[in-house]
N, C-alpha and C. Protein backbone atom coordinates (compact mmCIF):
# COMPACT_ATOMS: atom_id res chain seq x y z
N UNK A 1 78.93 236.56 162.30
CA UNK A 1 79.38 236.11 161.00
C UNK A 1 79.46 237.28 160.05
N UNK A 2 80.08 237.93 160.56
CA UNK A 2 80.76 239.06 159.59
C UNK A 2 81.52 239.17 158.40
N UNK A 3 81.95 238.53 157.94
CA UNK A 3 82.85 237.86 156.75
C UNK A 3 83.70 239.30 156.06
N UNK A 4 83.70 238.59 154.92
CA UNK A 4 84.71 240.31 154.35
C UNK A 4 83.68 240.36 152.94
N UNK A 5 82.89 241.45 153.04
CA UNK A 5 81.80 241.85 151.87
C UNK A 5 81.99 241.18 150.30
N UNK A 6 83.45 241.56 150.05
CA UNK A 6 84.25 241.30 148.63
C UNK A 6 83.90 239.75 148.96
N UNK A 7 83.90 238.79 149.55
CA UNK A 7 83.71 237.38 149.37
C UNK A 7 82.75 237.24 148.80
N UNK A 8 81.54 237.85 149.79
CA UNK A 8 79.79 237.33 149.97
C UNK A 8 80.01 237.52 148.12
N UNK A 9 80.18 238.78 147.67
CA UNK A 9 79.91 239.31 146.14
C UNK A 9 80.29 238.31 145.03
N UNK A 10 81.86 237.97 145.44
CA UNK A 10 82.18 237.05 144.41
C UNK A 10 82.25 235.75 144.42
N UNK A 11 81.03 234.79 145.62
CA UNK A 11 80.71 233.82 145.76
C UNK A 11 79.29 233.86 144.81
N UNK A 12 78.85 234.97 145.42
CA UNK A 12 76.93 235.27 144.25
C UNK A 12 77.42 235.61 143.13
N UNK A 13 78.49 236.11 142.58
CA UNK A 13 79.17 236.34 141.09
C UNK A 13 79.34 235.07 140.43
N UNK A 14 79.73 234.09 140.92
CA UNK A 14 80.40 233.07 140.60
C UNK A 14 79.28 232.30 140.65
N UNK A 15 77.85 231.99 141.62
CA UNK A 15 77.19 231.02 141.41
C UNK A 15 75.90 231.59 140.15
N UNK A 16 76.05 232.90 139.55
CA UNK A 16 75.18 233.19 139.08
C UNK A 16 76.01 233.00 137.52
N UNK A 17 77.31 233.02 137.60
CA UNK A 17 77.96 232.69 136.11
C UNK A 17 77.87 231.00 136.28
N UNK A 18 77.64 230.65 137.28
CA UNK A 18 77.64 229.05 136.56
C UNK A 18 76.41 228.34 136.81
N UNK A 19 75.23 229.25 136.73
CA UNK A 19 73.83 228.91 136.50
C UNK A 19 73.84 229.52 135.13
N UNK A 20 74.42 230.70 134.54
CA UNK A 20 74.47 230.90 132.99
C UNK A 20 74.81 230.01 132.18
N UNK A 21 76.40 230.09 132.74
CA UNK A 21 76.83 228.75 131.40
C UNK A 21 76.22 227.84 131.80
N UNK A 22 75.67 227.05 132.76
CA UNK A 22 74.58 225.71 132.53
C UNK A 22 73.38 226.19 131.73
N UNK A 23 72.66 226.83 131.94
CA UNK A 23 71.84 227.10 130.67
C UNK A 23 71.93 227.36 129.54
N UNK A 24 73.20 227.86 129.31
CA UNK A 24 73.54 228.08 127.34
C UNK A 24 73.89 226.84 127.69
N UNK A 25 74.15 225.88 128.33
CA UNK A 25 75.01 224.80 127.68
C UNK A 25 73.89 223.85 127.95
N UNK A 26 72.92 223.79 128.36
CA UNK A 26 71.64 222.83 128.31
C UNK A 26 70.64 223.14 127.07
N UNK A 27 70.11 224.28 126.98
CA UNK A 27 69.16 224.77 126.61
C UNK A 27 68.95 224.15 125.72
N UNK A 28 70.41 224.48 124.61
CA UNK A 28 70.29 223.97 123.25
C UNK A 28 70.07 222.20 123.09
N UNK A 29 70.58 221.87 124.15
CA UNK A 29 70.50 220.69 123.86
C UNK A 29 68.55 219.97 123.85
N UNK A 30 68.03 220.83 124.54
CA UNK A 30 66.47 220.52 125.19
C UNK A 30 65.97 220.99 123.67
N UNK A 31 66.16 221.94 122.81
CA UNK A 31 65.58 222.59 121.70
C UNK A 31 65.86 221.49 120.92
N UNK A 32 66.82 220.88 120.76
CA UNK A 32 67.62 219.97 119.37
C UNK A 32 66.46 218.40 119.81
N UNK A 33 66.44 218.05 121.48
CA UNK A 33 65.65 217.05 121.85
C UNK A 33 64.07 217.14 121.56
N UNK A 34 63.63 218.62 121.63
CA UNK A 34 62.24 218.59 120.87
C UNK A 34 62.43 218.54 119.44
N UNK A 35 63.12 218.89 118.75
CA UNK A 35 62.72 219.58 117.37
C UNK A 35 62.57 217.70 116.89
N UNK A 36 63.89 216.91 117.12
CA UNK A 36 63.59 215.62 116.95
C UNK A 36 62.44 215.06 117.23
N UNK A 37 61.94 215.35 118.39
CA UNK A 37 60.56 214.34 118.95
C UNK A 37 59.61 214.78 117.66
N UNK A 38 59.53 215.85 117.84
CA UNK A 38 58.44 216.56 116.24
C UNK A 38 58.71 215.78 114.90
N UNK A 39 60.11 215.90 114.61
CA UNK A 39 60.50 215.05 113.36
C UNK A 39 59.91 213.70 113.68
N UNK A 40 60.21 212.77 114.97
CA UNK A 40 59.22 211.58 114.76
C UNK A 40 57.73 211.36 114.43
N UNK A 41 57.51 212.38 115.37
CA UNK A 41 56.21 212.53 115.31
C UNK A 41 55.42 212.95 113.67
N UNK A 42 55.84 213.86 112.91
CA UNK A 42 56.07 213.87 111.33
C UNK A 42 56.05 212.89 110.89
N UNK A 43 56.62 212.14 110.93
CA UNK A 43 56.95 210.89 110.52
C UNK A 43 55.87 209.70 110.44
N UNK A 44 55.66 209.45 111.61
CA UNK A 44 54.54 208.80 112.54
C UNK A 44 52.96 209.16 111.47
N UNK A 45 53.09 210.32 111.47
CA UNK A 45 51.58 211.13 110.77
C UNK A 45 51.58 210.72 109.42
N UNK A 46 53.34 211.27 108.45
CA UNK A 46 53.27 210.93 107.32
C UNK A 46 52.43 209.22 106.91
N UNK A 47 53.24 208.33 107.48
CA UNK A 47 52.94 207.07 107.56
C UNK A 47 51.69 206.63 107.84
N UNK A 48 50.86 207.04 109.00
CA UNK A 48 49.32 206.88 108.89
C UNK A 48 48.46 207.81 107.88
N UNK A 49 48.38 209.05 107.31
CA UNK A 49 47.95 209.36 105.94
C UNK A 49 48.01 208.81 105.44
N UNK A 50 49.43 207.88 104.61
CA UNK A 50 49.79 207.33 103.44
C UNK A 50 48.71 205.99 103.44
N UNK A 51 48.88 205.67 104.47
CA UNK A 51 48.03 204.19 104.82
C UNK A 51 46.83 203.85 104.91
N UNK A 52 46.05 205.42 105.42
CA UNK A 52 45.03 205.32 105.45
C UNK A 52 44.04 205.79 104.48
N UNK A 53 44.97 206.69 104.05
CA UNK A 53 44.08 206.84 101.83
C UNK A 53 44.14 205.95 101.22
N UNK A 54 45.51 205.09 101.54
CA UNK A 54 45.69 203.60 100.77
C UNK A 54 44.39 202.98 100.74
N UNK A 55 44.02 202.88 101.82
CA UNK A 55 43.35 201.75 102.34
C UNK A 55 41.63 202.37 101.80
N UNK A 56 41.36 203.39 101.93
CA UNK A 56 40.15 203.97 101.83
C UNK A 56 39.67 203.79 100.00
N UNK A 57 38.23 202.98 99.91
CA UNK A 57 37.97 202.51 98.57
C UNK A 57 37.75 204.31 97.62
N UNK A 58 37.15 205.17 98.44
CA UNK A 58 37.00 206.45 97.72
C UNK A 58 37.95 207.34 97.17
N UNK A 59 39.16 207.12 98.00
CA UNK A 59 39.94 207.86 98.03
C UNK A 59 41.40 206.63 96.61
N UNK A 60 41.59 205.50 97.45
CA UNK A 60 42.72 204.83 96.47
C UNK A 60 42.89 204.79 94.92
N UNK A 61 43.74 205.22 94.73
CA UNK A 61 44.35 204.95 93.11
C UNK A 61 44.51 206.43 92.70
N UNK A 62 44.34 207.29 93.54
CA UNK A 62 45.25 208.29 92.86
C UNK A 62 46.72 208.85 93.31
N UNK A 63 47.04 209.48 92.94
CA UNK A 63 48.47 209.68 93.20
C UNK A 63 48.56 210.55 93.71
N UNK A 64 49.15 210.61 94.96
CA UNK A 64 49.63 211.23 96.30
C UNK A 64 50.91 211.50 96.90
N UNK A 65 51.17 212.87 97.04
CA UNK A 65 52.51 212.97 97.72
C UNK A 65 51.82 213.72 98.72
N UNK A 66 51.94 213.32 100.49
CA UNK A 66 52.06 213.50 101.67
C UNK A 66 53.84 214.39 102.38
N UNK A 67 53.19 215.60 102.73
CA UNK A 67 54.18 216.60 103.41
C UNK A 67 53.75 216.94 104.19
N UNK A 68 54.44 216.40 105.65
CA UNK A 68 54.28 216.73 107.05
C UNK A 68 55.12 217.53 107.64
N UNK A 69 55.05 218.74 108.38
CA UNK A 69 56.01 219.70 108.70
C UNK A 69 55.14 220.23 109.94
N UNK A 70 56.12 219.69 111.39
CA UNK A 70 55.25 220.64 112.56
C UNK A 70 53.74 220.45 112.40
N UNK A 71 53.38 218.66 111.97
CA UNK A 71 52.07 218.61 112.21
C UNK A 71 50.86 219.54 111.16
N UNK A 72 51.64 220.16 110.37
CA UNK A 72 50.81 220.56 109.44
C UNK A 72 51.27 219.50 108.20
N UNK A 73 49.98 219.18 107.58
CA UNK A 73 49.82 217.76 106.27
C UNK A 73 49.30 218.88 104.87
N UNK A 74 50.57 218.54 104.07
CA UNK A 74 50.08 219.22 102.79
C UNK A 74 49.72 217.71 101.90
N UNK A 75 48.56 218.12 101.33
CA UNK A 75 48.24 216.69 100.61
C UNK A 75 48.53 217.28 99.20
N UNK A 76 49.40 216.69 97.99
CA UNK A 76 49.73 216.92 96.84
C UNK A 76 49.35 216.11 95.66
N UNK A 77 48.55 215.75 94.91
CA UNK A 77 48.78 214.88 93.64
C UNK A 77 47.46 214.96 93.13
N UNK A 78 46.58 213.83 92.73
CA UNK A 78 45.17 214.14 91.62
C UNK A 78 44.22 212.95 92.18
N UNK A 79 43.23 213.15 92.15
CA UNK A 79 42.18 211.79 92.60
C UNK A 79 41.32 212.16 91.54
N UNK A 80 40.62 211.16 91.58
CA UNK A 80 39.40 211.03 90.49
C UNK A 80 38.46 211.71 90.21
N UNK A 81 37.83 212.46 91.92
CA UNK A 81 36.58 212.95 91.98
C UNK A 81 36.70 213.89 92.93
N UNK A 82 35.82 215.07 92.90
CA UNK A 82 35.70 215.72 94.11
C UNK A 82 35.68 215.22 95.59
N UNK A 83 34.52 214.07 95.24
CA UNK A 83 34.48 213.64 96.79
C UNK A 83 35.77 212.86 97.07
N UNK A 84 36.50 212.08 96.79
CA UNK A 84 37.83 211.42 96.73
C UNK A 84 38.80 212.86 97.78
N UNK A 85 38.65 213.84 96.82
CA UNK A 85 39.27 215.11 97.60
C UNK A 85 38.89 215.51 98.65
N UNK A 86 37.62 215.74 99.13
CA UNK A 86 36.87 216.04 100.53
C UNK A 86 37.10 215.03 101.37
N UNK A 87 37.08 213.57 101.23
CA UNK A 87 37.15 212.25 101.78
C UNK A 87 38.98 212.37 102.68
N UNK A 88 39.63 213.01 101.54
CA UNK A 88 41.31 212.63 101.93
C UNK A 88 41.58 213.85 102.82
N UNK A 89 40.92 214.95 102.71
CA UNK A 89 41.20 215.89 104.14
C UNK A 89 40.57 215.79 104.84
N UNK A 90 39.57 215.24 105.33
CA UNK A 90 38.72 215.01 106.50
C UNK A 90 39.02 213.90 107.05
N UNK A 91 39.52 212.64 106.29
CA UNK A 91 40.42 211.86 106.57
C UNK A 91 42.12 212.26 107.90
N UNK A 92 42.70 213.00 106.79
CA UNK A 92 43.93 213.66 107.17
C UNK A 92 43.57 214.06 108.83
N UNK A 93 42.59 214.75 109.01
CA UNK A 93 42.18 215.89 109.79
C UNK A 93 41.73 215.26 111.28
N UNK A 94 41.47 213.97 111.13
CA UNK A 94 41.18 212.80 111.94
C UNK A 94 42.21 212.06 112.71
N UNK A 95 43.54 212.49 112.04
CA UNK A 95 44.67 211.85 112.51
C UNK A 95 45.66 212.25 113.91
N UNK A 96 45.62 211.66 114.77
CA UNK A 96 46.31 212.00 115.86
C UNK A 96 47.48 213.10 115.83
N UNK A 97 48.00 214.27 116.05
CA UNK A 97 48.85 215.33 116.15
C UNK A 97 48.50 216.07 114.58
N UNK A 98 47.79 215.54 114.10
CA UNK A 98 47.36 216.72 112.54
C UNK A 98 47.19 218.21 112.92
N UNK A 99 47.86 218.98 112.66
CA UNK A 99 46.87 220.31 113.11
C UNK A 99 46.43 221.67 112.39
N UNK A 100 46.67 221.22 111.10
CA UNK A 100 45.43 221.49 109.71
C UNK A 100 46.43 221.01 108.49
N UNK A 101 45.55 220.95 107.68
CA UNK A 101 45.59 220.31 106.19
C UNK A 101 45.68 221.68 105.12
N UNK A 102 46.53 221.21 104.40
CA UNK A 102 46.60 222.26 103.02
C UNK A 102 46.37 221.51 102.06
N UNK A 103 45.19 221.22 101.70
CA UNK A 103 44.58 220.26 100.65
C UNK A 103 44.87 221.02 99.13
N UNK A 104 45.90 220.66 98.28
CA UNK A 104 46.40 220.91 97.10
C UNK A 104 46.21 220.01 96.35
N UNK A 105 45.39 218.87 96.77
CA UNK A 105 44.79 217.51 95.47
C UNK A 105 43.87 218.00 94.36
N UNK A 106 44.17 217.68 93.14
CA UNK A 106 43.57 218.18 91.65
C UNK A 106 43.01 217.37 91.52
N UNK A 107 41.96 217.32 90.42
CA UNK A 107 41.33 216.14 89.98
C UNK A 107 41.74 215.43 88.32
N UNK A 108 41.73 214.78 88.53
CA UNK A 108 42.04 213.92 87.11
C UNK A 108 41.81 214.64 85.68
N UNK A 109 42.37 214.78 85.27
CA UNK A 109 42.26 215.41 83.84
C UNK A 109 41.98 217.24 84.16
N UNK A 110 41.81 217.45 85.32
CA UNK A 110 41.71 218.77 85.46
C UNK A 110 43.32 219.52 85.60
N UNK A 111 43.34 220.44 84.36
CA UNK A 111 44.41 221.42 84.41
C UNK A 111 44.27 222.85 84.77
């Protein structure tokens, strides 16, 4: 099985350009399919924070804006008391895919 050299070359030329373009032409698509799963998952987190300060007697009635990005939780707005503030990141920090807190909560009347 001697063949003619110039074949063997541009049969391995040819299967190695169309293992390339399948990977530029997959890849992106696998990057765009995670970055979404993360955005749910964001999502998912935002929604149990929100719910679960709601719900917590130490922590409820102050005003809260929740920012989830890649599983990191920025907590934003004012609670009453110090402990209210310690309560809502250790809270946060408890939450399934959390993977740290930027606790930016003020306290009431504090400027």
């Amino acid at each position: 099985m001697r063949g003619n050299p110039g074949t063997l070359r541009d049969g391995a030329y040819m299967r190695a350009l169309s293992l390339l373009l399948v990977l530029f032409l997959i890849a992106p698509l696998l990057v765009v399919r995670g970055n979404a799963a993360q955005g749910k998952d964001d999502d998912r987190i935002h929604d149990e924070v929100m719910a679960k300060l709601a719900n917590d007697t130490d922590v409820r009635g102050g005003g809260f804006e929740v920012i989830v990005k890649n599983g990191t939780v920025t907590l934003r707005g004012q609670v009453h008391t110090e402990k209210a503030k310690e309560k809502a990141e250790k809270i946060t920090k408890k939450i399934k895919g959390v993977v740290s807190v930027d606790n930016q909560l003020k306290l009431m009347g504090a400027d």
